[in-house]
C-alpha atoms as a PDB file:
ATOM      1  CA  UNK A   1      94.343 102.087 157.605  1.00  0.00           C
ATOM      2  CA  UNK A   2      91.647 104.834 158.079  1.00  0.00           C
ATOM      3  CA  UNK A   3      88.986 105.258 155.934  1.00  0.00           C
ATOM      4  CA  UNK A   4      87.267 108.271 154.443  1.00  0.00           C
ATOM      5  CA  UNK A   5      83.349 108.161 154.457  1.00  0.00           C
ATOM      6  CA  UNK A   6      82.258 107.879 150.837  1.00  0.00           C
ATOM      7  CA  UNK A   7      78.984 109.454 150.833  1.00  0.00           C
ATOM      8  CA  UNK A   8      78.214 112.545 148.808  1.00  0.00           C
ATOM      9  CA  UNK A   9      77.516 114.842 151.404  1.00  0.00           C
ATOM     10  CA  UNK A  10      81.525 114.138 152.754  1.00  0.00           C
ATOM     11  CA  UNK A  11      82.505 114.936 149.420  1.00  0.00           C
ATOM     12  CA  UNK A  12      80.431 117.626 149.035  1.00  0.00           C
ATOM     13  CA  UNK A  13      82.270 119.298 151.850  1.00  0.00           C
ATOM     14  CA  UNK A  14      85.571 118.316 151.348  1.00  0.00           C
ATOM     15  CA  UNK A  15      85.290 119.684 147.614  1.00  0.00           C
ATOM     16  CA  UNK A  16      84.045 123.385 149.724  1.00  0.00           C
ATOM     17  CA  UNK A  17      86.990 123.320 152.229  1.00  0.00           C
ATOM     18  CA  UNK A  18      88.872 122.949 148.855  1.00  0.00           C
ATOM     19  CA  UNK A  19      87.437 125.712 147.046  1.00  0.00           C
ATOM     20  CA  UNK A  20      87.740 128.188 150.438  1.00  0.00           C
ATOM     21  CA  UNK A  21      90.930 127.975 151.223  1.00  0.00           C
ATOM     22  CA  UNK A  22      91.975 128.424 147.361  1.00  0.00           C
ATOM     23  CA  UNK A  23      89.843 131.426 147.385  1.00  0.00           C
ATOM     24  CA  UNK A  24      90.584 132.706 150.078  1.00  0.00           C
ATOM     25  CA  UNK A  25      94.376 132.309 149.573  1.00  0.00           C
ATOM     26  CA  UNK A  26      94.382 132.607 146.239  1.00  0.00           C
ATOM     27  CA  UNK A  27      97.664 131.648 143.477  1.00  0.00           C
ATOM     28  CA  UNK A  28     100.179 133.151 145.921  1.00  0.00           C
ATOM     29  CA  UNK A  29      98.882 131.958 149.086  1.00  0.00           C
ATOM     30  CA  UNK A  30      99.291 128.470 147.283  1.00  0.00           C
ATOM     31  CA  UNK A  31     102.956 129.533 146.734  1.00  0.00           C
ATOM     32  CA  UNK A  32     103.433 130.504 150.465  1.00  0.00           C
ATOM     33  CA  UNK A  33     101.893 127.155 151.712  1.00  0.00           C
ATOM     34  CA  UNK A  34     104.442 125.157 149.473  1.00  0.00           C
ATOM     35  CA  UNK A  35     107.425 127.370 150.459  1.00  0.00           C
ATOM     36  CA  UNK A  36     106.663 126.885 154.557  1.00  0.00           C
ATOM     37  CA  UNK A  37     105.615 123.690 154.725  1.00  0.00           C
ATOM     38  CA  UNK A  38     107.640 120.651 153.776  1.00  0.00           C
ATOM     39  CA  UNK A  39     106.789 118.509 151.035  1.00  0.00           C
ATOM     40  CA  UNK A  40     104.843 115.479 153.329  1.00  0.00           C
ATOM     41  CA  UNK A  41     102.860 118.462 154.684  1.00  0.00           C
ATOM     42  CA  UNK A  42     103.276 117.019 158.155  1.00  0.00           C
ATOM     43  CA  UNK A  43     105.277 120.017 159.728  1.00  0.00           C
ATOM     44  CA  UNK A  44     106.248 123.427 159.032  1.00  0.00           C
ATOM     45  CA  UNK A  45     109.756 124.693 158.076  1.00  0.00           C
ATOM     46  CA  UNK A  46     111.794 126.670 159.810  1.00  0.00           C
ATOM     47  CA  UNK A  47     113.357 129.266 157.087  1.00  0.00           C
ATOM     48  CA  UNK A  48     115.727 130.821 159.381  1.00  0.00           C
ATOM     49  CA  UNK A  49     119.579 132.004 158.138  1.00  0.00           C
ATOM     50  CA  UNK A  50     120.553 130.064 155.241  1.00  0.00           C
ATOM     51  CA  UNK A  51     117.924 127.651 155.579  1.00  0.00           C
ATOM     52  CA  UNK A  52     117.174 127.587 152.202  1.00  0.00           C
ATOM     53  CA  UNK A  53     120.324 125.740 151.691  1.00  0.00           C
ATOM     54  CA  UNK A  54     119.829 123.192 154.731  1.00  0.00           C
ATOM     55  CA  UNK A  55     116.165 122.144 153.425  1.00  0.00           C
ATOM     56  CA  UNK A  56     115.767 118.251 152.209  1.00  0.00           C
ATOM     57  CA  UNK A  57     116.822 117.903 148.749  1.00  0.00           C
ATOM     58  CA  UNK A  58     113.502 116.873 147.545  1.00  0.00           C
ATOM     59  CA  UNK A  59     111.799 120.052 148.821  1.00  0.00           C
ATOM     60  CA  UNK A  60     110.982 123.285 146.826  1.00  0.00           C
ATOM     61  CA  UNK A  61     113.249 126.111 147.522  1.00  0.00           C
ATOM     62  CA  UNK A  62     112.904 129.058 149.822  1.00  0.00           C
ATOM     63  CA  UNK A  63     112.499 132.769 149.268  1.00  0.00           C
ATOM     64  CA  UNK A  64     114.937 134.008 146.650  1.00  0.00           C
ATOM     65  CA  UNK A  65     115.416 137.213 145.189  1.00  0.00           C
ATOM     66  CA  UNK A  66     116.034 136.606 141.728  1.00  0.00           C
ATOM     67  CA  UNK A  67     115.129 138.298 138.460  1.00  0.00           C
ATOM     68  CA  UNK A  68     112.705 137.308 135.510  1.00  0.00           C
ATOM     69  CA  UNK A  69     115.489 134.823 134.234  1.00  0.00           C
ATOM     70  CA  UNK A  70     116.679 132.997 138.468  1.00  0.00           C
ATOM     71  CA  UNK A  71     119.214 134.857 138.395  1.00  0.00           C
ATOM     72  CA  UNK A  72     120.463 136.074 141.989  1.00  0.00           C
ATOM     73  CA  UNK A  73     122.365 139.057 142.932  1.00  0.00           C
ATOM     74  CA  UNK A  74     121.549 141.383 139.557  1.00  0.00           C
ATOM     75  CA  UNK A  75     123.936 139.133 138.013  1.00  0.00           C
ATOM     76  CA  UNK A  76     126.834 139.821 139.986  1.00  0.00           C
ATOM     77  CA  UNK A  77     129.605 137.163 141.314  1.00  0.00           C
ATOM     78  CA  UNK A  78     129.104 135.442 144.542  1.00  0.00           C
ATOM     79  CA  UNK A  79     132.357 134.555 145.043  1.00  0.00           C
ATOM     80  CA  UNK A  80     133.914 138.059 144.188  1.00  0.00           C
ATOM     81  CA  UNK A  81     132.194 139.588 146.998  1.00  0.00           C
ATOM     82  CA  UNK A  82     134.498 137.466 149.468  1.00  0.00           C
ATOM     83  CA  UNK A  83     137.437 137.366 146.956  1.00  0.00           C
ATOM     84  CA  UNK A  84     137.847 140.953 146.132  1.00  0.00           C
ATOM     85  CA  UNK A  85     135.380 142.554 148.422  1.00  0.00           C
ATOM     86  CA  UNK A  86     133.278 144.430 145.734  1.00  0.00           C
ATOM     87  CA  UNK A  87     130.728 143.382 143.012  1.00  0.00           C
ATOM     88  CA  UNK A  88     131.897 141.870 139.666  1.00  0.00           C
ATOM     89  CA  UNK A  89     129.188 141.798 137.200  1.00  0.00           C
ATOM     90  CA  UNK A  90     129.440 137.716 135.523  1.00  0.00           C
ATOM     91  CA  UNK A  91     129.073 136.547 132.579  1.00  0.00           C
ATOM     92  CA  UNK A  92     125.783 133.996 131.295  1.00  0.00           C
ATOM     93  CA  UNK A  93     128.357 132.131 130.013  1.00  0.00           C
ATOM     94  CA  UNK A  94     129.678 131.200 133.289  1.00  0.00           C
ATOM     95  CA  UNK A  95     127.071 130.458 135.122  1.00  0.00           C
ATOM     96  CA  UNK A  96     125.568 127.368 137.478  1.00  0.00           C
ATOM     97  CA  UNK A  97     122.412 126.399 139.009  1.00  0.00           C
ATOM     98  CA  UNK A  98     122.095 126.206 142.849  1.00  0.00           C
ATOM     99  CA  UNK A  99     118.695 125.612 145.170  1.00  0.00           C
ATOM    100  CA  UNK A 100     116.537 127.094 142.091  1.00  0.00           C
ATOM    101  CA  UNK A 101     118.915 130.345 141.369  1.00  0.00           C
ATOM    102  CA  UNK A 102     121.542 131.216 138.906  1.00  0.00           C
ATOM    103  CA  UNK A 103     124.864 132.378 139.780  1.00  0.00           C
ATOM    104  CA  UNK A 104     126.683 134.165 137.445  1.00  0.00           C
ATOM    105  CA  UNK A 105     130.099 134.399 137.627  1.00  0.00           C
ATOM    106  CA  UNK A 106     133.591 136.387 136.261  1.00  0.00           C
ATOM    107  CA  UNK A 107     135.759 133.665 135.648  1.00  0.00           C
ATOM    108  CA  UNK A 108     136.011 129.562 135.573  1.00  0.00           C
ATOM    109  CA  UNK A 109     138.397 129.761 138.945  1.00  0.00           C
ATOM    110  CA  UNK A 110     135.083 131.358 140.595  1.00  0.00           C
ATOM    111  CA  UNK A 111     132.656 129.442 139.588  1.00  0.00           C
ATOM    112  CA  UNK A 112     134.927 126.197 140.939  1.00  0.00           C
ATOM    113  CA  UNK A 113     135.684 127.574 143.690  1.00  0.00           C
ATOM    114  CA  UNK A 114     131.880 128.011 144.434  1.00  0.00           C
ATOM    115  CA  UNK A 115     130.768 124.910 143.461  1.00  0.00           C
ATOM    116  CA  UNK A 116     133.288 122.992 145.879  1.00  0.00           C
ATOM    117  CA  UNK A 117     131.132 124.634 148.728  1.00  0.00           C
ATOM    118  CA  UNK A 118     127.943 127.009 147.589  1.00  0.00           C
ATOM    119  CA  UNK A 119     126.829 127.195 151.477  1.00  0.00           C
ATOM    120  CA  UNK A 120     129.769 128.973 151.843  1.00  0.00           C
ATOM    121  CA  UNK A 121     129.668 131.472 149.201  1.00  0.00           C
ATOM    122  CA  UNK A 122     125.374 132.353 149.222  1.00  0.00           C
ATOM    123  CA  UNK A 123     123.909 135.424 150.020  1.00  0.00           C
ATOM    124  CA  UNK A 124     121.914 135.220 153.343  1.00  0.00           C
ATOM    125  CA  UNK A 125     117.683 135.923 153.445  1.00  0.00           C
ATOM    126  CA  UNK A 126     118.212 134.882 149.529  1.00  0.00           C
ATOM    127  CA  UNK A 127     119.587 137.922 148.323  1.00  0.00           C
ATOM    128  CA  UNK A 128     117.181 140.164 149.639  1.00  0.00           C
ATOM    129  CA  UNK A 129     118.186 143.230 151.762  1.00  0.00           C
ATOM    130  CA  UNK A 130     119.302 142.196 155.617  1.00  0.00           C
ATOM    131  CA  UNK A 131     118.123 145.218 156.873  1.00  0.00           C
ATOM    132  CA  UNK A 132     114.480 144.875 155.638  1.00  0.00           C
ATOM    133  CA  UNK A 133     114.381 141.239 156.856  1.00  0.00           C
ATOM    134  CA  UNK A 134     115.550 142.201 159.832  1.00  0.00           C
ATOM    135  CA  UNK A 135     112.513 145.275 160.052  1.00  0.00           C
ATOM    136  CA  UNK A 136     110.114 142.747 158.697  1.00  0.00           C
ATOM    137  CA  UNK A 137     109.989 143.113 155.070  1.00  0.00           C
ATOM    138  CA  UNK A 138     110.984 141.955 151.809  1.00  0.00           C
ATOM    139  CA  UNK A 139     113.217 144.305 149.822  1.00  0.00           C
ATOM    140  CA  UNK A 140     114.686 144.346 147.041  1.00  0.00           C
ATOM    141  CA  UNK A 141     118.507 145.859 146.576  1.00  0.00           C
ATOM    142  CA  UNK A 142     118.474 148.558 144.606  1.00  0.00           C
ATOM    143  CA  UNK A 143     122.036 148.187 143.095  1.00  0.00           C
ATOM    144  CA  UNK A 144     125.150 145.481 144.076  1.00  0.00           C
ATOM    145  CA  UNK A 145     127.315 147.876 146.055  1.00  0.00           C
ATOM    146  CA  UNK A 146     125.443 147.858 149.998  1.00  0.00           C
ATOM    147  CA  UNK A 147     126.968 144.390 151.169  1.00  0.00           C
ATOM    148  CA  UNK A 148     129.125 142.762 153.774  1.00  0.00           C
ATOM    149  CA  UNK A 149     130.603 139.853 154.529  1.00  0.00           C
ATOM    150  CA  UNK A 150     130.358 139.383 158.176  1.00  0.00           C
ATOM    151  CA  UNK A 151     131.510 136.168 160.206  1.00  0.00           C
ATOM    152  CA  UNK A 152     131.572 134.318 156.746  1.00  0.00           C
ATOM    153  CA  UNK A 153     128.119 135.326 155.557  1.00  0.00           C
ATOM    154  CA  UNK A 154     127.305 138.089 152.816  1.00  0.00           C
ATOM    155  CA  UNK A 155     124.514 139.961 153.426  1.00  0.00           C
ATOM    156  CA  UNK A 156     123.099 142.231 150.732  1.00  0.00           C
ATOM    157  CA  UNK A 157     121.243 145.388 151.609  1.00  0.00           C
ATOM    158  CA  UNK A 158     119.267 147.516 149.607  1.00  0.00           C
ATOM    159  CA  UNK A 159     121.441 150.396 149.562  1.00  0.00           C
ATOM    160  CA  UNK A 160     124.119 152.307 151.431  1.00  0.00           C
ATOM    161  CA  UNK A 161     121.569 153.952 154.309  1.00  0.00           C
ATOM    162  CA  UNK A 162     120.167 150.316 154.798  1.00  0.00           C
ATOM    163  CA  UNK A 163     123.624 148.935 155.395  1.00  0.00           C
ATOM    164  CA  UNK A 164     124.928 151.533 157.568  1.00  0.00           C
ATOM    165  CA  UNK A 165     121.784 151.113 159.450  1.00  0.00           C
ATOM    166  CA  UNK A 166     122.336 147.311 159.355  1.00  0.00           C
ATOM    167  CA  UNK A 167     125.835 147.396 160.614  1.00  0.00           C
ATOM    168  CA  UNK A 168     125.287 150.025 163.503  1.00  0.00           C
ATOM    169  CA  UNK A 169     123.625 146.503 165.530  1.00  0.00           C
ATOM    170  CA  UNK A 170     124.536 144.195 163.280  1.00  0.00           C
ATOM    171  CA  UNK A 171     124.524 141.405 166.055  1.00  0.00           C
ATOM    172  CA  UNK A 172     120.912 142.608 166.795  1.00  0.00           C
ATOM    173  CA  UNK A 173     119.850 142.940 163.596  1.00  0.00           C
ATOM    174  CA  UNK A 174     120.804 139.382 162.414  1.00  0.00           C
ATOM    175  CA  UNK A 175     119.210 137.786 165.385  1.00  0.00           C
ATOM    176  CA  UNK A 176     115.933 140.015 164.522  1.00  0.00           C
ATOM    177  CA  UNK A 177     116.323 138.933 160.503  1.00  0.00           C
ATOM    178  CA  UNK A 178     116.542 135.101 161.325  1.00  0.00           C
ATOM    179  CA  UNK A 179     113.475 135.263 163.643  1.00  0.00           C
ATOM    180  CA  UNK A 180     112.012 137.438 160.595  1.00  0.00           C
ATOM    181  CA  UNK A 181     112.977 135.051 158.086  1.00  0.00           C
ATOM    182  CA  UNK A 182     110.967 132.225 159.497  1.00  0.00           C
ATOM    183  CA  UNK A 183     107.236 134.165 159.243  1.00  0.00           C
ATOM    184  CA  UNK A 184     107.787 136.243 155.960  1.00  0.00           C
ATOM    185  CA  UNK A 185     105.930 134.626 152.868  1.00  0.00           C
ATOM    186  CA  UNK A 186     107.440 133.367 150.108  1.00  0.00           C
ATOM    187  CA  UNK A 187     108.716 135.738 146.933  1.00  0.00           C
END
């Protein structure tokens, strides 16, 4: 087993290493360390497509994009977006709990349905807008309407431009997001 020194002047400088890279990271740097790193701190994780969902099951979450309360998607239903191919606002009272987000949803049937297989049914990049993963950023949707479900995958965008400009490469763009995904900090 190795040993650390003891002495005072080791601690003394362990205790400064400490203090800089809390400064100099501050609260939210703290955050981004814990999201990209797994939970041994022994190697990094790679947050590509979905791989929120893929992470151990004793490791914090990824990025989501969720409001004051966790919930994802402005409230809307995951499954409807597949079902019926538009947003359906859903109800608190129907509601579950998946990799530290809320899912709201229109009716019982949906919420089943999703819970049988949430990989299936989750927004990619957490909910945040495709397009601005896939140009390097972090955006938030401004409404529920700019989506599509592509290959089995719903991707959100932030609003009607974003997703026309998402879809005109959309094979491009999703290889740029993933590659994004990985090096963008935390929420």
């Amino acid at each position: 087993m190795t040993r650390f020194p003891r002495s005072p002047a080791a601690a003394s400088i362990g205790a400064a290493v400490v203090l800089v890279v809390t400064n100099a990271f501050g609260a939210s740097g703290e955050q981004m360390l814990l999201r990209t790193w797994n939970m041994k701190g022994t190697e990094p994780k790679l947050l590509g497509q979905n791989a929120f969902l893929e992470e151990e099951k004793d490791s914090a979450t990824g990025k989501l994009n969720v409001d004051s309360q966790g919930v994802i998607l402005k409230g809307c239903d995951v499954v409807a977006y597949f079902k019926e191919g538009k947003p359906v606002k859903g109800s608190s009272a129907i509601a579950t709990t998946y990799r530290g987000a809320t899912y709201l949803f229109a009716s019982a049937a949906n919420k089943a349905e999703f819970e049988k297989d949430p990989a299936k049914y989750v927004p990619q990049y957490g909910g945040f807008c495709a397009y601005g993963v896939a140009s390097g950023v972090l955006a938030d949707p401004e409404g529920s309407s700019a989506f599509l479900v592509y290959k089995g995958k719903l991707y959100i965008c932030g609003n009607q431009g974003a997703l026309k400009s998402f879809k005109s490469d959309i094979d491009s763009n999703i290889d740029k997001a993933d590659k994004n995904w990985r090096q963008l900090p935390g929420s």
